[in-house]
PDB file of N, CA and C in Angstrom:
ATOM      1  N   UNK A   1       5.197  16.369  28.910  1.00  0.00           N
ATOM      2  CA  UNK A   1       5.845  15.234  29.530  1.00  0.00           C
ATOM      3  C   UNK A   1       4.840  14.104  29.784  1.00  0.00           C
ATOM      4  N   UNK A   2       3.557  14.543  30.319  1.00  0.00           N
ATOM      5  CA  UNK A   2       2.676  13.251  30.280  1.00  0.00           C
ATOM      6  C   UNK A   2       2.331  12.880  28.849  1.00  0.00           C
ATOM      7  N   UNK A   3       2.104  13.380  27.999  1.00  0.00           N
ATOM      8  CA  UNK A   3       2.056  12.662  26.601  1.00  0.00           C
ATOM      9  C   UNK A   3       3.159  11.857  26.375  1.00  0.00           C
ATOM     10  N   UNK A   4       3.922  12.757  26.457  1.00  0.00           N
ATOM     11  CA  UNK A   4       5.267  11.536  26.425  1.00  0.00           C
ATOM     12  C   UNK A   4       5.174  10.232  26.831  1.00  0.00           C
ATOM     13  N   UNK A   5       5.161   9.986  28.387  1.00  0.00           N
ATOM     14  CA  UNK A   5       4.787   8.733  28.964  1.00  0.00           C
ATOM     15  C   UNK A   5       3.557   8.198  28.473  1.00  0.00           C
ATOM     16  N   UNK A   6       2.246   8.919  28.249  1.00  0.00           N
ATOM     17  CA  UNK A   6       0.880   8.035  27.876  1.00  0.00           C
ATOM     18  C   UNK A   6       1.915   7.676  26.626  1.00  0.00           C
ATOM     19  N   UNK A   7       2.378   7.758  25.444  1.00  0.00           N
ATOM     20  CA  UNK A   7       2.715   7.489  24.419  1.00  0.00           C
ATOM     21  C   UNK A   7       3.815   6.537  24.512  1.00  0.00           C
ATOM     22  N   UNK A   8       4.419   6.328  25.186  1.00  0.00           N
ATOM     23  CA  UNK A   8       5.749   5.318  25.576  1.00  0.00           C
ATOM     24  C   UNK A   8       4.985   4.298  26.336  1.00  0.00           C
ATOM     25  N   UNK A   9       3.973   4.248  27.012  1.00  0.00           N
ATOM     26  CA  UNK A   9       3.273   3.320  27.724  1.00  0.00           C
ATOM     27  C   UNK A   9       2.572   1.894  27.129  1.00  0.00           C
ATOM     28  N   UNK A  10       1.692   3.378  25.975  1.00  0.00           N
ATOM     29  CA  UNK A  10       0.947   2.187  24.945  1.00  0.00           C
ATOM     30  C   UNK A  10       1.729   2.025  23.771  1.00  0.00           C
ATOM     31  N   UNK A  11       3.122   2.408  23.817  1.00  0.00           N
ATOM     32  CA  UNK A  11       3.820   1.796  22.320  1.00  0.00           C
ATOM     33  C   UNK A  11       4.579   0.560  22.974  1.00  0.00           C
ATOM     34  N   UNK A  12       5.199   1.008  24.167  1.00  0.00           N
ATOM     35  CA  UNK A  12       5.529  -0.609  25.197  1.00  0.00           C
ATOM     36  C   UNK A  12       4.469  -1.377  25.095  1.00  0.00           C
ATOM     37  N   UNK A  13       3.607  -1.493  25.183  1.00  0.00           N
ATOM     38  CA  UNK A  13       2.448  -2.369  25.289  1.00  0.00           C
ATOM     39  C   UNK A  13       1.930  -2.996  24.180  1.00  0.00           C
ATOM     40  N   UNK A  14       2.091  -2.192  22.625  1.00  0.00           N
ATOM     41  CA  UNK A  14       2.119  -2.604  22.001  1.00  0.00           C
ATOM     42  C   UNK A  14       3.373  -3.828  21.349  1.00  0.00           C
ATOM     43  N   UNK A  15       4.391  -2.959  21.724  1.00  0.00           N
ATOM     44  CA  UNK A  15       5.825  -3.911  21.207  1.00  0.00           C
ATOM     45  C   UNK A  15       5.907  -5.331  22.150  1.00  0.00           C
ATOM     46  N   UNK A  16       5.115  -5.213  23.488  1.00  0.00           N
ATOM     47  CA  UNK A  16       5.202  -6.360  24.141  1.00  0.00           C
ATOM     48  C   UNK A  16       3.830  -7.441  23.251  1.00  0.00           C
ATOM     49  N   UNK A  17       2.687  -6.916  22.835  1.00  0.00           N
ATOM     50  CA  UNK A  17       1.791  -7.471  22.750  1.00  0.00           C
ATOM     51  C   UNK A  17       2.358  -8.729  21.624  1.00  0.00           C
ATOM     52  N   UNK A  18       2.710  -7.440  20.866  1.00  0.00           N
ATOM     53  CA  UNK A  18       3.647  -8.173  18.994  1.00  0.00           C
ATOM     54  C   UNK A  18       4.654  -9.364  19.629  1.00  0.00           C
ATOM     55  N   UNK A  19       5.286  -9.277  20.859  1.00  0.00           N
ATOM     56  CA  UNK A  19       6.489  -9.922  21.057  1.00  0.00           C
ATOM     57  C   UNK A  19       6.087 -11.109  21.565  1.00  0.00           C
ATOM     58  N   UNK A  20       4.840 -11.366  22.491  1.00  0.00           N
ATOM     59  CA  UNK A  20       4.238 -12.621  23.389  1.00  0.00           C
ATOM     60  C   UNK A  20       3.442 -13.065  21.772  1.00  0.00           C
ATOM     61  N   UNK A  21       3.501 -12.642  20.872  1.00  0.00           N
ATOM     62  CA  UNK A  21       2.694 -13.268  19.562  1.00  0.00           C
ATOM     63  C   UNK A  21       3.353 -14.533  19.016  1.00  0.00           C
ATOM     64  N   UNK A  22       4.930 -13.455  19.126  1.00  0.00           N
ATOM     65  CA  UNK A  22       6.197 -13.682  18.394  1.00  0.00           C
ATOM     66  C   UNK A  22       6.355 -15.815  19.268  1.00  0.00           C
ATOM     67  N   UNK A  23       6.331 -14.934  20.188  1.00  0.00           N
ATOM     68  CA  UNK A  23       6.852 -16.507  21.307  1.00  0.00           C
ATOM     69  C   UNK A  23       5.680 -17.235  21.039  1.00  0.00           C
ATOM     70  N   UNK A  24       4.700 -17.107  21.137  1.00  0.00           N
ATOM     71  CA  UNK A  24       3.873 -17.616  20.732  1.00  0.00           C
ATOM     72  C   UNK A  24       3.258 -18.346  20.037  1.00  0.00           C
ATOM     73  N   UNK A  25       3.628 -18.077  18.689  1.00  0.00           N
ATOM     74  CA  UNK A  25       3.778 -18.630  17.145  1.00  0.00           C
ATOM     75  C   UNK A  25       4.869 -19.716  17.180  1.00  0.00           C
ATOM     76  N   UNK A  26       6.055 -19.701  18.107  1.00  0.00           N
ATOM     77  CA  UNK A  26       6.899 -20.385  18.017  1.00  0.00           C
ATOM     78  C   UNK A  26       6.487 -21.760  19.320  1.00  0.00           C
ATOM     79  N   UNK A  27       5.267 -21.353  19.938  1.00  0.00           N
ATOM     80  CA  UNK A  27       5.168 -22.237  20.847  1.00  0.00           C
ATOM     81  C   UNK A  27       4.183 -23.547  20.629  1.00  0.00           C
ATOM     82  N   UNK A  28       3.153 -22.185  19.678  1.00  0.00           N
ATOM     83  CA  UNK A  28       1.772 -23.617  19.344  1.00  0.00           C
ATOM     84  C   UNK A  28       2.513 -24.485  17.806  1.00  0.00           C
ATOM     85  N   UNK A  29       2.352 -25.734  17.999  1.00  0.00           N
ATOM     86  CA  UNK A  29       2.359 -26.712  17.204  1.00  0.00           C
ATOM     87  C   UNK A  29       1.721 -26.451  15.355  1.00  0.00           C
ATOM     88  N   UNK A  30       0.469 -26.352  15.829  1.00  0.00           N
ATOM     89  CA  UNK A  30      -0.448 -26.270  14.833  1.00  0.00           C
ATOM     90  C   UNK A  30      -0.798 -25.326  14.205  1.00  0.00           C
ATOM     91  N   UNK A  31      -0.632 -25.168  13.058  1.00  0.00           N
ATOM     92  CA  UNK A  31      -1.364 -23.332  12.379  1.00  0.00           C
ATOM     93  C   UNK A  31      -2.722 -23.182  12.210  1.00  0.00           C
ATOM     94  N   UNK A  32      -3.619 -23.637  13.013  1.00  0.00           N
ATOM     95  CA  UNK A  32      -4.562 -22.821  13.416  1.00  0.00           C
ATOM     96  C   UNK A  32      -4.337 -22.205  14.553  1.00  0.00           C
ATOM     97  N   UNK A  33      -3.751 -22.938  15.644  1.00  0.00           N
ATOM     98  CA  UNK A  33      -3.062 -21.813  16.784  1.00  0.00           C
ATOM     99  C   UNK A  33      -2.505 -20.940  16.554  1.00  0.00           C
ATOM    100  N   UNK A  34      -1.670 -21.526  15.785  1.00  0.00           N
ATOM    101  CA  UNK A  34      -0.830 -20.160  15.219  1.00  0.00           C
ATOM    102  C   UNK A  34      -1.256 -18.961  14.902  1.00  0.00           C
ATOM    103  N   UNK A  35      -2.470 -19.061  14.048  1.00  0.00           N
ATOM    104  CA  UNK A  35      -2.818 -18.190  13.424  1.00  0.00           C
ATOM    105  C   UNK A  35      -3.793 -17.467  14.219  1.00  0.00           C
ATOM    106  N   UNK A  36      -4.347 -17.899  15.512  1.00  0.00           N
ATOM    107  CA  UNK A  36      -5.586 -17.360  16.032  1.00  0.00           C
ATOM    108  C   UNK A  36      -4.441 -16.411  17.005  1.00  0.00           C
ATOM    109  N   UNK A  37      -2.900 -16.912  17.688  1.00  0.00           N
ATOM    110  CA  UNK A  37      -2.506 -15.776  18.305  1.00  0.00           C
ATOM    111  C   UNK A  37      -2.150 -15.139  17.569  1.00  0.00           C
ATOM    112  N   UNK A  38      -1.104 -15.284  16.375  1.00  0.00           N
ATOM    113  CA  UNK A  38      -1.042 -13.846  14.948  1.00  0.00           C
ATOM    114  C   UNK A  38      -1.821 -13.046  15.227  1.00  0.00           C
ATOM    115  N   UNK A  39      -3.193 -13.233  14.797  1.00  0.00           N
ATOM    116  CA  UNK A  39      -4.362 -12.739  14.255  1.00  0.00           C
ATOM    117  C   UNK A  39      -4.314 -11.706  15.999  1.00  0.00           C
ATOM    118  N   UNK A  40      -4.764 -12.332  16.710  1.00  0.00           N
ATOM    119  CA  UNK A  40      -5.357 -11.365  17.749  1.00  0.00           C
ATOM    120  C   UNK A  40      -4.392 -10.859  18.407  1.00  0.00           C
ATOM    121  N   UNK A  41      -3.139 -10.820  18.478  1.00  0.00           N
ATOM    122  CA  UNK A  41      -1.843  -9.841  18.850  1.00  0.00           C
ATOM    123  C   UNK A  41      -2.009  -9.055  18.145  1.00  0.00           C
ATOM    124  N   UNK A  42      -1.770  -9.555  16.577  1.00  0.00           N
ATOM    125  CA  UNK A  42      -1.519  -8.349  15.643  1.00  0.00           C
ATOM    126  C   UNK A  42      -2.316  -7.150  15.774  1.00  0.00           C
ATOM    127  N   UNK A  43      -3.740  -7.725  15.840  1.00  0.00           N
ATOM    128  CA  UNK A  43      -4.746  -6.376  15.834  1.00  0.00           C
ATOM    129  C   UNK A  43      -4.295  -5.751  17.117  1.00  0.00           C
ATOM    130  N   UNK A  44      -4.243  -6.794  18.467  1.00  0.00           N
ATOM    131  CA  UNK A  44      -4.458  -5.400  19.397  1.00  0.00           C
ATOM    132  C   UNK A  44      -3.301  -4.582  19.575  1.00  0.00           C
ATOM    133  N   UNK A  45      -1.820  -5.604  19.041  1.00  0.00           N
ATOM    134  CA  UNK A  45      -0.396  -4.921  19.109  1.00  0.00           C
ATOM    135  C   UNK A  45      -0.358  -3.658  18.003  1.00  0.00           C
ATOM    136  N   UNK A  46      -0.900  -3.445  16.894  1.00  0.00           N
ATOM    137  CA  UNK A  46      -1.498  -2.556  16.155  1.00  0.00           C
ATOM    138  C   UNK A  46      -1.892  -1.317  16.811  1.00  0.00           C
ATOM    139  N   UNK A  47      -3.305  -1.893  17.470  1.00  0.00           N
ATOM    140  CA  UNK A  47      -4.184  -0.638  18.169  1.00  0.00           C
ATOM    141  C   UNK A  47      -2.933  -0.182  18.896  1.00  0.00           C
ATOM    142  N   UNK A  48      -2.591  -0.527  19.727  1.00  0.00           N
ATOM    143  CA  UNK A  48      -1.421   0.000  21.058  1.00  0.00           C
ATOM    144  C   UNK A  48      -0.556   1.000  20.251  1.00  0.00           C
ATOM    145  N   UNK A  49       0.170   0.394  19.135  1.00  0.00           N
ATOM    146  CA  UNK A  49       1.283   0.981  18.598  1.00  0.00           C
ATOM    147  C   UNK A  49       0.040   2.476  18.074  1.00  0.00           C
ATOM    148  N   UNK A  50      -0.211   1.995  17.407  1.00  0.00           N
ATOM    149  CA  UNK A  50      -0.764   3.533  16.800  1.00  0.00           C
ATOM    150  C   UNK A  50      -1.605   4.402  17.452  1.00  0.00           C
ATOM    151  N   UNK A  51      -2.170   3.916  18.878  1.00  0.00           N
ATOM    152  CA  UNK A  51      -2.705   4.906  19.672  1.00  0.00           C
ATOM    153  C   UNK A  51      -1.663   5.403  20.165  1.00  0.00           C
ATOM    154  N   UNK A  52      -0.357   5.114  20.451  1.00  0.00           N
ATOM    155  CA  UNK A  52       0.464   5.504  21.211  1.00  0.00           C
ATOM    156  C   UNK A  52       1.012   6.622  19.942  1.00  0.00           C
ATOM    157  N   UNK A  53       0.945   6.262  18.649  1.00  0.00           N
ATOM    158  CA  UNK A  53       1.363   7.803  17.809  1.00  0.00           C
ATOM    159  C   UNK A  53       0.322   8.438  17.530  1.00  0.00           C
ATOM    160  N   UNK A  54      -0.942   8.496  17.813  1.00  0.00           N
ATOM    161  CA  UNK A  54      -2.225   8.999  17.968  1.00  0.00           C
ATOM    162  C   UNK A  54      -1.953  10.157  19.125  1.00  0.00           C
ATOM    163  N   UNK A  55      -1.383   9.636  20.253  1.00  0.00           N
ATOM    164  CA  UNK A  55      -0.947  10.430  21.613  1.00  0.00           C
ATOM    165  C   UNK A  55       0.262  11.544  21.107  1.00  0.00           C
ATOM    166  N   UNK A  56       0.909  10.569  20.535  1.00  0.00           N
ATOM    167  CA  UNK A  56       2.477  11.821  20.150  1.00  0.00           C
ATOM    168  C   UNK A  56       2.051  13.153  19.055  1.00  0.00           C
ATOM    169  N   UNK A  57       1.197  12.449  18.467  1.00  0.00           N
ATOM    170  CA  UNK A  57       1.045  13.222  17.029  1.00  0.00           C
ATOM    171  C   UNK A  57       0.238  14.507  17.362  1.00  0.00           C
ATOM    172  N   UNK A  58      -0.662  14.648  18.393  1.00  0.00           N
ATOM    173  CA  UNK A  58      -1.740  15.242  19.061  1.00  0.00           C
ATOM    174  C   UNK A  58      -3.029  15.500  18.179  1.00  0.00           C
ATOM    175  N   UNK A  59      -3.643  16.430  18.225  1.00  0.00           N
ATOM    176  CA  UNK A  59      -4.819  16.306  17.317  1.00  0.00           C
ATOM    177  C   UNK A  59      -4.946  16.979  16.061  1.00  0.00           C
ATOM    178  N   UNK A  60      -4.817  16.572  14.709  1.00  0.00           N
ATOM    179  CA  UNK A  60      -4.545  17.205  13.648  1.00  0.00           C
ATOM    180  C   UNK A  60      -4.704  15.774  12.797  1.00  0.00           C
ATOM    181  N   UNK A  61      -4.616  16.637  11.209  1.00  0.00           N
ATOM    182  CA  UNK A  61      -4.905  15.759   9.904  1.00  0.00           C
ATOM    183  C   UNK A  61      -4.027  13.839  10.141  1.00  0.00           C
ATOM    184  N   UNK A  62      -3.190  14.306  10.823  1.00  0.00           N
ATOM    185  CA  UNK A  62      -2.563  13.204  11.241  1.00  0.00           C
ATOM    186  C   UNK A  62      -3.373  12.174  11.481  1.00  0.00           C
ATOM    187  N   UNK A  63      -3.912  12.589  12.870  1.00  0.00           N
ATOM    188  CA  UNK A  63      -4.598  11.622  13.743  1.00  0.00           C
ATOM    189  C   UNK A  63      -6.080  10.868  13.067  1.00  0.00           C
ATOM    190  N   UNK A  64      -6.370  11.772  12.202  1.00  0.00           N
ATOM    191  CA  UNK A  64      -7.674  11.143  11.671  1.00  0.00           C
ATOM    192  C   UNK A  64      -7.303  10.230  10.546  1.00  0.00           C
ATOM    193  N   UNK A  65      -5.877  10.216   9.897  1.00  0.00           N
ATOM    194  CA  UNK A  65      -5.680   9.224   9.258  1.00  0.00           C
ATOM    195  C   UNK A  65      -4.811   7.939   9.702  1.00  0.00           C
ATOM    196  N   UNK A  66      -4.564   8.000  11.045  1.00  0.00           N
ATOM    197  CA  UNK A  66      -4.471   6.700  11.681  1.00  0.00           C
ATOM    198  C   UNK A  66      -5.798   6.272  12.363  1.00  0.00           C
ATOM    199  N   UNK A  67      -6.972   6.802  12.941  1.00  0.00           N
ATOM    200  CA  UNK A  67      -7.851   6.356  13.712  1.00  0.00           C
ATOM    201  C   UNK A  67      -8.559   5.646  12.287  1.00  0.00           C
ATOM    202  N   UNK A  68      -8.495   5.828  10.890  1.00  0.00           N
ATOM    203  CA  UNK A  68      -8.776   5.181   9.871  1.00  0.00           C
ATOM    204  C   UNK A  68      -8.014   4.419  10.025  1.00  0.00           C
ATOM    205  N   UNK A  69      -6.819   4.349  10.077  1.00  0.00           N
ATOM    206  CA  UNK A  69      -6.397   2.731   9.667  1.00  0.00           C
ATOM    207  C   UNK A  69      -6.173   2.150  10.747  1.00  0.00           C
ATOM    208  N   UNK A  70      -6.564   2.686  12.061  1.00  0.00           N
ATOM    209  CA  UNK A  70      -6.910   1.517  13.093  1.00  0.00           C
ATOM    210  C   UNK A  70      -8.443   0.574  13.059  1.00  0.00           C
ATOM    211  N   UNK A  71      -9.385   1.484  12.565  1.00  0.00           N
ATOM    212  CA  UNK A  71     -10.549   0.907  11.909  1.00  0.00           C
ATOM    213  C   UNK A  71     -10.188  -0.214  10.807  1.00  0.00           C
ATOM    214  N   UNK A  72      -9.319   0.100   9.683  1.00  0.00           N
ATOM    215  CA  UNK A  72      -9.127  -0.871   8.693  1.00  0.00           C
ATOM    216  C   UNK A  72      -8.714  -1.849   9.040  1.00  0.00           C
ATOM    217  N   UNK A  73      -7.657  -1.782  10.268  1.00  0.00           N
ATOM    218  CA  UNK A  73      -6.595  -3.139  10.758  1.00  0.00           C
ATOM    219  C   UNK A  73      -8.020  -4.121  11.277  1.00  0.00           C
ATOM    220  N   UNK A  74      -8.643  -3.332  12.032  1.00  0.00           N
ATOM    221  CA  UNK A  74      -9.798  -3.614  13.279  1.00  0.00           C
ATOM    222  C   UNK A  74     -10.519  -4.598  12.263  1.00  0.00           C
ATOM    223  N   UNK A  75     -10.740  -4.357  11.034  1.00  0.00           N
ATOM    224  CA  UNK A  75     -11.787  -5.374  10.174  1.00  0.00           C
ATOM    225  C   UNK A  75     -10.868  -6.262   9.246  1.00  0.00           C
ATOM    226  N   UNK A  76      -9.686  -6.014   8.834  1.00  0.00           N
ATOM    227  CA  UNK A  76      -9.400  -6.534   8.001  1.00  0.00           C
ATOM    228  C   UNK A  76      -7.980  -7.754   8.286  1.00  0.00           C
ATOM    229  N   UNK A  77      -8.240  -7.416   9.454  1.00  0.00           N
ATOM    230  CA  UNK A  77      -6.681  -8.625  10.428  1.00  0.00           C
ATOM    231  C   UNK A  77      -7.978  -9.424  10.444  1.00  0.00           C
ATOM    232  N   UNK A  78      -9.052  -9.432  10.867  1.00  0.00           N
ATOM    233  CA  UNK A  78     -10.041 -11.052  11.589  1.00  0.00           C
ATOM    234  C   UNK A  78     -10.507 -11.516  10.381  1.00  0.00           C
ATOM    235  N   UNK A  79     -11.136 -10.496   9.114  1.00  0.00           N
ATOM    236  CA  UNK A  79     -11.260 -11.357   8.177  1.00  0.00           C
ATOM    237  C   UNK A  79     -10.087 -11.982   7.001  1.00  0.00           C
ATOM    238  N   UNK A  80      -8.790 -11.214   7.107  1.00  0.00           N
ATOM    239  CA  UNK A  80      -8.121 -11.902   6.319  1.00  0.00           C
ATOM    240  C   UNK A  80      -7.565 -12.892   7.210  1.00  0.00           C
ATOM    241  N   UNK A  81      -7.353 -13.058   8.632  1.00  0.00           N
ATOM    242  CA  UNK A  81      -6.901 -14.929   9.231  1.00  0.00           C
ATOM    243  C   UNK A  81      -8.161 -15.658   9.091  1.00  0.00           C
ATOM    244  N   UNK A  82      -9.352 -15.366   8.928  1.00  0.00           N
ATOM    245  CA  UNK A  82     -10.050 -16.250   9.004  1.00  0.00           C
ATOM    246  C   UNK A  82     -10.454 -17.030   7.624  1.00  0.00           C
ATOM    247  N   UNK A  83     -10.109 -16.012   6.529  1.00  0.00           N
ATOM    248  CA  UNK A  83      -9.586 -16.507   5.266  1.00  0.00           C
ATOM    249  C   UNK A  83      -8.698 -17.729   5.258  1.00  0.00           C
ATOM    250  N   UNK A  84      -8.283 -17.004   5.659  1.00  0.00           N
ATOM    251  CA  UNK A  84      -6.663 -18.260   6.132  1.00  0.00           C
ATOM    252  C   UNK A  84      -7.233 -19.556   6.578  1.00  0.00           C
ATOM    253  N   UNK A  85      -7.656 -19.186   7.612  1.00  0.00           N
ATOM    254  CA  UNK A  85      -8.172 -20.841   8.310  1.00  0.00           C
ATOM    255  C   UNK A  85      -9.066 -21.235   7.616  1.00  0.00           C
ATOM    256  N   UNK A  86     -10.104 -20.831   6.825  1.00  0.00           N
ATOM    257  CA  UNK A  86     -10.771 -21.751   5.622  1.00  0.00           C
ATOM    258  C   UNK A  86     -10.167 -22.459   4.884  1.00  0.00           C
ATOM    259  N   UNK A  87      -9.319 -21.706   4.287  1.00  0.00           N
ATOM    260  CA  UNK A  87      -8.361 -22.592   3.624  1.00  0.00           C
ATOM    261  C   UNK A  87      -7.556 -23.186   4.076  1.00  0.00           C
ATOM    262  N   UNK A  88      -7.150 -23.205   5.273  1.00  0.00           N
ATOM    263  CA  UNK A  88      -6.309 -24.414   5.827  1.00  0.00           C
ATOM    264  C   UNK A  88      -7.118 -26.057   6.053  1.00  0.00           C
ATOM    265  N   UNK A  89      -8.143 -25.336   5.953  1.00  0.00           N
ATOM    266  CA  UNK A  89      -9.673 -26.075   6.621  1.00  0.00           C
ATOM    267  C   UNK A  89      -9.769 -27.284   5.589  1.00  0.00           C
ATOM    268  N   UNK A  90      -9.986 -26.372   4.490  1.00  0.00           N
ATOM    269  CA  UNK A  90     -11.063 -27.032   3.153  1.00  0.00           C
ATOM    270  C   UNK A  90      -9.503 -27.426   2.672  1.00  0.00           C
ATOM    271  N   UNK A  91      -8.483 -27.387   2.461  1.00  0.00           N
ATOM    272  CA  UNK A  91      -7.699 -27.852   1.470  1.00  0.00           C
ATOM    273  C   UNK A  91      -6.655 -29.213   2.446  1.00  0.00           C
ATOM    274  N   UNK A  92      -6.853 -29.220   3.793  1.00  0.00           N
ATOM    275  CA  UNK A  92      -5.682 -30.046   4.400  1.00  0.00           C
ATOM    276  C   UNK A  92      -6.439 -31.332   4.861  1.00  0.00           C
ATOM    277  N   UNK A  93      -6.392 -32.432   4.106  1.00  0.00           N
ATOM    278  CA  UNK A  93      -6.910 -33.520   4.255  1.00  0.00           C
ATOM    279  C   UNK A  93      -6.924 -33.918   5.437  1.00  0.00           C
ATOM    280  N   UNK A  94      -5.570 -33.905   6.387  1.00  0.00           N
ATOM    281  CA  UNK A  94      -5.820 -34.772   7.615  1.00  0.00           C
ATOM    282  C   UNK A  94      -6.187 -33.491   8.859  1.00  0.00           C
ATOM    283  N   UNK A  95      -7.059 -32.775   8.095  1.00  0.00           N
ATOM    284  CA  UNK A  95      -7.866 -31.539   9.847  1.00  0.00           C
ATOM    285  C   UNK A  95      -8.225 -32.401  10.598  1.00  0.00           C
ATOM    286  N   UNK A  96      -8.576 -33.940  10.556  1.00  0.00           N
ATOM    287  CA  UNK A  96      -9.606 -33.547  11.386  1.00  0.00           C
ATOM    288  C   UNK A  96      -9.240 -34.714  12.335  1.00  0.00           C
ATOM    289  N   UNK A  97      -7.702 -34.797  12.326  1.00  0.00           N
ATOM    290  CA  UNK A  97      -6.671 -35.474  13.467  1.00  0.00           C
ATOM    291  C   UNK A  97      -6.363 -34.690  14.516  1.00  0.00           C
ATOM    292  N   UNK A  98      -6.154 -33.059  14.607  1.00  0.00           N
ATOM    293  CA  UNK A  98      -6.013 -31.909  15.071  1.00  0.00           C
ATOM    294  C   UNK A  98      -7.332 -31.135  15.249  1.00  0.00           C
ATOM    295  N   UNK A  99      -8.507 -31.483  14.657  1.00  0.00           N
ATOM    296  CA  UNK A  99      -9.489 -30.680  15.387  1.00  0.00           C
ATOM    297  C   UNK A  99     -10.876 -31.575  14.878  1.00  0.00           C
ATOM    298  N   UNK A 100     -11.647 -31.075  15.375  1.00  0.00           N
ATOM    299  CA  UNK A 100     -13.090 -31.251  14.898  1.00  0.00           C
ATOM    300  C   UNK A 100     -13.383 -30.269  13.974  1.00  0.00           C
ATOM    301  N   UNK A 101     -14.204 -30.961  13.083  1.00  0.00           N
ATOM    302  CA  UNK A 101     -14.607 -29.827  12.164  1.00  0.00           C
ATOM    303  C   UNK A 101     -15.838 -30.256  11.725  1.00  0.00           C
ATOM    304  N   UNK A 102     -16.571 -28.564  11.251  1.00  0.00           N
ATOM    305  CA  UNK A 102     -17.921 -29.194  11.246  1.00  0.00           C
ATOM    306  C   UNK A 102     -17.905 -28.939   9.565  1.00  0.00           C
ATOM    307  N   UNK A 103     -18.389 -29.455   8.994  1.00  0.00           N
ATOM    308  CA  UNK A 103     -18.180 -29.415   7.345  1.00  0.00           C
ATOM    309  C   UNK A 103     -20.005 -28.922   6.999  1.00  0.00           C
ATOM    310  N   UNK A 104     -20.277 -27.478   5.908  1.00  0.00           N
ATOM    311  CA  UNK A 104     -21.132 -27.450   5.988  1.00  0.00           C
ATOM    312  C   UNK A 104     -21.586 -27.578   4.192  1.00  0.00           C
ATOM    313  N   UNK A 105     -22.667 -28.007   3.806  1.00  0.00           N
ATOM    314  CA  UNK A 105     -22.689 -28.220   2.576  1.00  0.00           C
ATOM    315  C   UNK A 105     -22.392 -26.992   1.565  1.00  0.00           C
ATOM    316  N   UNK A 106     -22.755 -26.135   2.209  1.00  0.00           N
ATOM    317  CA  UNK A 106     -23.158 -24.452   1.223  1.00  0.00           C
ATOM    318  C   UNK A 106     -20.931 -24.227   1.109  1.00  0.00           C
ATOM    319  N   UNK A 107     -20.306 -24.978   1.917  1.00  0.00           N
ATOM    320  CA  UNK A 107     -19.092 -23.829   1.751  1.00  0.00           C
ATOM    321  C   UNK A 107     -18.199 -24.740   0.691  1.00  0.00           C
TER     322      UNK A 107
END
């Protein structure tokens, strides 16, 4: 029964994290905002959700192949938005009405 609840706790927590993303995305203007709450909900609404089936699943072949792909999310949500925002960067002529930007020769 306490697994139960630890596991309903952090999957609530996760489904809330995803959901304040959700409102979120719909609140900032600009898609670099956008994309910086995406980006950092997603990962931690991620972690939540799958620790919380990390908890249900208990300890077995299972669990070691989600604590892998909580590692994968963990590296590969910050570098694929930040992909993103390069290219929003380098290809959208008027950035730099909406932000400062520092332009560096090498990129």
């Amino acid at each position: 029964m306490i697994r139960f609840i630890i596991c309903a706790i952090l999957m609530l927590l996760g489904v809330f994290t995803m959901f304040s993303a959700l409102v979120g995305n719909y609140r900032f203007g600009y898609v670099l905002n956008r994309m910086q709450v995406g980006a950092t909900a997603d990962t931690l609404g991620a972690f939540f959700i799958i620790s919380g089936l990390i908890v249900a699943s208990g300890f077995n072949a299972i669990t070691v192949k989600l604590i892998i792909m909580v590692f994968f999310l963990w590296f590969a949500n910050p570098v694929s938005s930040h992909f993103l925002a390069r290219t929003e960067i380098i290809t959208n002529e008027k950035i730099t009405q909406e932000c400062e930007v520092v332009r560096h020769d090498s990129i």
